[in-house]
C-alpha atoms as a PDB file:
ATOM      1  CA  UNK A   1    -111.003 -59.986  28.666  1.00  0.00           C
ATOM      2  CA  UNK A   2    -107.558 -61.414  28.343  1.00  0.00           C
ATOM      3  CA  UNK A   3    -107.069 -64.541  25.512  1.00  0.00           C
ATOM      4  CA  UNK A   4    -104.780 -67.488  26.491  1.00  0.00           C
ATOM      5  CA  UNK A   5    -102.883 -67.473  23.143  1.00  0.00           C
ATOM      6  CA  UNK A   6     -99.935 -65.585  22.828  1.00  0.00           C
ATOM      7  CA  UNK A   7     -99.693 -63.311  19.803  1.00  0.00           C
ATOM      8  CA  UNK A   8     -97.349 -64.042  17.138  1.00  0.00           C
ATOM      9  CA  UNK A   9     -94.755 -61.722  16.189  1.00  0.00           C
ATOM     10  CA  UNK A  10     -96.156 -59.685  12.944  1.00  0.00           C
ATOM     11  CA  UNK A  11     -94.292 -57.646  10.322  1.00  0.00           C
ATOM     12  CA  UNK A  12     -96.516 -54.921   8.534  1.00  0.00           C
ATOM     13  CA  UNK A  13     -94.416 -53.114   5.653  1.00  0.00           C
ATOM     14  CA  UNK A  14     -95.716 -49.538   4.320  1.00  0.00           C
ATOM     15  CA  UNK A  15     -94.439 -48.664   1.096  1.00  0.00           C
ATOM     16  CA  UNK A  16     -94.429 -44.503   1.748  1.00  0.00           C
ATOM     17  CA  UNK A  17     -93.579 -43.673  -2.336  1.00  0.00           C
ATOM     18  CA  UNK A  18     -95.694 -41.042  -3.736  1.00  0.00           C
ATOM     19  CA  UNK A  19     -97.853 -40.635  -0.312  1.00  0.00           C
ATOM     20  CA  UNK A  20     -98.016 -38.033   1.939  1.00  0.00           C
ATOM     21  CA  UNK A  21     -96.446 -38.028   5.180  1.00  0.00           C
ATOM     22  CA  UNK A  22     -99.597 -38.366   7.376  1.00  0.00           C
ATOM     23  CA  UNK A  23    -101.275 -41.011   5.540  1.00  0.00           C
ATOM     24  CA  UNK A  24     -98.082 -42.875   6.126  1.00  0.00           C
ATOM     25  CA  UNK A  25     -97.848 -42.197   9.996  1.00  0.00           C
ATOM     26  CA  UNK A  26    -101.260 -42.686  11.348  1.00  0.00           C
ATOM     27  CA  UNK A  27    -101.450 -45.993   9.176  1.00  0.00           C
ATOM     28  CA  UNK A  28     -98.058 -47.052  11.059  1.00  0.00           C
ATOM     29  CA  UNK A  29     -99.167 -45.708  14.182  1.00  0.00           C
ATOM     30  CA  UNK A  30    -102.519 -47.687  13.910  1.00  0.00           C
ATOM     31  CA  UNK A  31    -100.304 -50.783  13.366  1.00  0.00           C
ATOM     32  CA  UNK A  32     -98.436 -50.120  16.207  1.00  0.00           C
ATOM     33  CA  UNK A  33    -100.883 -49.877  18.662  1.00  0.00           C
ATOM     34  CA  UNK A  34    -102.167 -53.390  17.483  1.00  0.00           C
ATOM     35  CA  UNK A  35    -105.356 -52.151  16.019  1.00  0.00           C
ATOM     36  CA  UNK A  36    -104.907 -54.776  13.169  1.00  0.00           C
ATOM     37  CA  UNK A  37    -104.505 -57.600  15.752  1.00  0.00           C
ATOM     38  CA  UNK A  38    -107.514 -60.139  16.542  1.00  0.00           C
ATOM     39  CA  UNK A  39    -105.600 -59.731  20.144  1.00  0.00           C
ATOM     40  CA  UNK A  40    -105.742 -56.187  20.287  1.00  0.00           C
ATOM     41  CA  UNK A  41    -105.943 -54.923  23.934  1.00  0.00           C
ATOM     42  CA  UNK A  42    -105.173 -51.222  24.829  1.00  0.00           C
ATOM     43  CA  UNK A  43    -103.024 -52.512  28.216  1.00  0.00           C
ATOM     44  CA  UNK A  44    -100.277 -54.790  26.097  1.00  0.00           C
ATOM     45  CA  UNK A  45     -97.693 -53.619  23.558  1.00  0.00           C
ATOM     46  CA  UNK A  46     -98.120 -56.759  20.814  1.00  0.00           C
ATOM     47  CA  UNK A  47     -95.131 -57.850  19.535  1.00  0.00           C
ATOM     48  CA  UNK A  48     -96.093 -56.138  15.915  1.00  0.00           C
ATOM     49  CA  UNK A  49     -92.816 -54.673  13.548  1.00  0.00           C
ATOM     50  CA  UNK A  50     -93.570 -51.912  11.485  1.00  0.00           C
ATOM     51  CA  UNK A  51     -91.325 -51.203   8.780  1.00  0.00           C
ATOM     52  CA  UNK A  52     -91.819 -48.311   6.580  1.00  0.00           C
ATOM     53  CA  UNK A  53     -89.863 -48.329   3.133  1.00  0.00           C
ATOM     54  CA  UNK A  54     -89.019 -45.605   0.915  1.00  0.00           C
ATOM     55  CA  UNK A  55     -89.594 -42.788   3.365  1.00  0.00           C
ATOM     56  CA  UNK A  56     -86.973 -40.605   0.981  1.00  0.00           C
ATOM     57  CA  UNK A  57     -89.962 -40.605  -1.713  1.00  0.00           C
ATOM     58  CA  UNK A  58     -92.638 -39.376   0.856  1.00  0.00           C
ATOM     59  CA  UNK A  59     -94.916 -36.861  -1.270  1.00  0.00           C
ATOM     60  CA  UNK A  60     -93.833 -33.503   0.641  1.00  0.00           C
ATOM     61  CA  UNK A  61     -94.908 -30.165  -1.009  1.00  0.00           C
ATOM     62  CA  UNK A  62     -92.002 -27.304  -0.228  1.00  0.00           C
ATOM     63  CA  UNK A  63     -94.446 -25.519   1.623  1.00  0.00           C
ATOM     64  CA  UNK A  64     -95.116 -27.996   4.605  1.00  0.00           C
ATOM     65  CA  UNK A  65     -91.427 -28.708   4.304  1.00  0.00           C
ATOM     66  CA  UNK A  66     -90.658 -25.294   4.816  1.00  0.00           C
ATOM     67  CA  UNK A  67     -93.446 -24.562   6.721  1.00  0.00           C
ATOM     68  CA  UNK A  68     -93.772 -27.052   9.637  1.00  0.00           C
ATOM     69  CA  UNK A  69     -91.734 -26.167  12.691  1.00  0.00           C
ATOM     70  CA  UNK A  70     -90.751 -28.544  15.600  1.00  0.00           C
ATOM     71  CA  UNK A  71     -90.675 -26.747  18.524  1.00  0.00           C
ATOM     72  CA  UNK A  72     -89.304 -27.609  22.203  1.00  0.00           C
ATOM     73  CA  UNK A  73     -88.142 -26.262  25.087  1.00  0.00           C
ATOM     74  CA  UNK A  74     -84.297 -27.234  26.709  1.00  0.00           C
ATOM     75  CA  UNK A  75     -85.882 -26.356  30.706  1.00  0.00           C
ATOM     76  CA  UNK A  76     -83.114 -22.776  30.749  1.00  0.00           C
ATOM     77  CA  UNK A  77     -84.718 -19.313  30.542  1.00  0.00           C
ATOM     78  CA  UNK A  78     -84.465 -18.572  27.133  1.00  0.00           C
ATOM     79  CA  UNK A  79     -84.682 -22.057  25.928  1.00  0.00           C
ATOM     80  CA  UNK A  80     -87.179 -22.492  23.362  1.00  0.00           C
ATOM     81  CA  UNK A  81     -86.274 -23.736  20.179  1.00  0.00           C
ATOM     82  CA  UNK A  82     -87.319 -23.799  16.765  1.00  0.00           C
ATOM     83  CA  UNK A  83     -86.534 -26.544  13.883  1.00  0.00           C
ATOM     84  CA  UNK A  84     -88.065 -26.420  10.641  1.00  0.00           C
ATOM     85  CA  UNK A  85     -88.950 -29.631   9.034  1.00  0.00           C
ATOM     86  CA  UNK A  86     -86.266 -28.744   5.505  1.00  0.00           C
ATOM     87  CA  UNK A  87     -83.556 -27.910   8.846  1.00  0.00           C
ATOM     88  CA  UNK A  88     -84.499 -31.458  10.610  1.00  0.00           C
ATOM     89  CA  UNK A  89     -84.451 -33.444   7.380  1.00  0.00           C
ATOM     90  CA  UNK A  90     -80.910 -31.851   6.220  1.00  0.00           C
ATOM     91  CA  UNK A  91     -79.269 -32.654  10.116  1.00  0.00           C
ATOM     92  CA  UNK A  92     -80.932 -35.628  11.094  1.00  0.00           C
ATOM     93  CA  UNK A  93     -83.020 -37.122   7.839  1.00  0.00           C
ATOM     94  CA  UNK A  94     -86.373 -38.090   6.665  1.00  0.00           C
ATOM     95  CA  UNK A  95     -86.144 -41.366   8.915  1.00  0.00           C
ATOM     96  CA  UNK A  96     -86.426 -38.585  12.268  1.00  0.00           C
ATOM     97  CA  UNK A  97     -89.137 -36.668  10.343  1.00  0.00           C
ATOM     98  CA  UNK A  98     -91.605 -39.886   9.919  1.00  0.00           C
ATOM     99  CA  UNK A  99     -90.661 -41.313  13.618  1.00  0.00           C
ATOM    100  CA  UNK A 100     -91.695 -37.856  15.760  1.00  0.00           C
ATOM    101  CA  UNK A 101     -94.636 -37.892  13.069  1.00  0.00           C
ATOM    102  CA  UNK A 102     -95.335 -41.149  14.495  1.00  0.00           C
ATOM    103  CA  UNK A 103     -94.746 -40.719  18.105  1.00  0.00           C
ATOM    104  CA  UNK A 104     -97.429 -37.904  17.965  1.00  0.00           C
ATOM    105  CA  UNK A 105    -100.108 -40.139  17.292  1.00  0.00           C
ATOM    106  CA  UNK A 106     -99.143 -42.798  19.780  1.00  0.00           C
ATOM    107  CA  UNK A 107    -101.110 -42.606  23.114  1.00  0.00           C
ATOM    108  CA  UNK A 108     -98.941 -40.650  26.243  1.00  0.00           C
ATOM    109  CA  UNK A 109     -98.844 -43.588  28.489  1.00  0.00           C
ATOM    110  CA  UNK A 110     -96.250 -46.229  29.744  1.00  0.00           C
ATOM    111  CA  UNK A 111     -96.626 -48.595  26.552  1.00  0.00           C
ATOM    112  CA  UNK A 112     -94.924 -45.729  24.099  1.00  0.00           C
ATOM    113  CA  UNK A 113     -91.766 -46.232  24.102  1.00  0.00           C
ATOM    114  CA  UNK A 114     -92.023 -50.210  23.748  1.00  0.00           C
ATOM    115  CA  UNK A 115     -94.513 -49.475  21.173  1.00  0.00           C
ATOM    116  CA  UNK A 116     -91.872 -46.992  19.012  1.00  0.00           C
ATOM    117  CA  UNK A 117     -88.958 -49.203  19.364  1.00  0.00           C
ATOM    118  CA  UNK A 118     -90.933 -51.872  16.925  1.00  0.00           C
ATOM    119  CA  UNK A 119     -91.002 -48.912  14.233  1.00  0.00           C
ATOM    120  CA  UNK A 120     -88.227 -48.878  11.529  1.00  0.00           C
ATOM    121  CA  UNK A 121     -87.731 -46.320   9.004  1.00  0.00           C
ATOM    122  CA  UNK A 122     -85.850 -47.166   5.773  1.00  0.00           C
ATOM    123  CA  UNK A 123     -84.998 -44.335   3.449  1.00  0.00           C
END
C-alpha cells in the first residue's frame, strides 16, 4: 500500500568513535534502506542522508585490518586482484573502507546506487 504523503528529507548522523566497523555499517545500511521510516516501502529509495562521523576512530583490531582482503576480478585472463584492507585504507582511506562495507549490505537491485549516493563518510 502506497501513502499519499511525501516523505520528508531525513538526516541520521552515526558517530563511528570507539565502534567497530560492522556495527557502524549495517546500522547505516538499515538507515538507508528506510527501515527507520513510518513510509518505509522496499520499491522507493526515501530521501534519507546518512552521515557517518569520525570514521578515522572506527575500533579496528590489526588483525582484521591486516587480515580482510577485497578481492575482484578486472574481466582479462589473469585478472584477479587482491587488496588488503591496511593497502585500501593507505591508497584510498577509511571513508572507501566504510562505503564498500556498506554497499555489501544494501540489497542487489535497481534502488542501490540511489540509495549509496545519500551515504557520506567524514573522517
Amino acid at each position: 500500500m502506497t501513502s499519499n504523503t511525501k516523505p520528508s528529507p531525513t538526516i541520521y548522523t552515526i558517530d563511528a568513535t570507539d565502534r567497530t566497523l560492522g556495527r557502524v555499517a549495517s546500522e547505516a545500511a538499515s538507515a538507508l534502506l528506510g527501515k527507520k521510516s513510518v513510509h518505509f516501502a522496499k520499491n522507493q529509495a526515501l530521501p534519507v542522508t546518512v552521515v557517518i562521523e569520525n570514521a578515522s576512530k572506527l575500533h579496528l583490531p590489526a588483525r582484521r585490518t591486516k587480515g580482510k582482503v577485497y578481492t575482484r576480478y578486472t574481466g582479462y585472463p589473469g585478472g584477479f586482484r587482491k587488496t588488503s584492507m591496511e593497502e585500501m585504507i593507505t591508497k584510498k582511506g577509511i571513508a572507501e573502507v566504510v562505503k564498500k562495507t556498506v554497499d555489501g549490505m544494501i540489497p542487489r537491485n535497481k534502488l542501490r546506487k540511489p540509495r549509496m549516493k545519500n551515504l557520506i563518510v567524514n573522517a
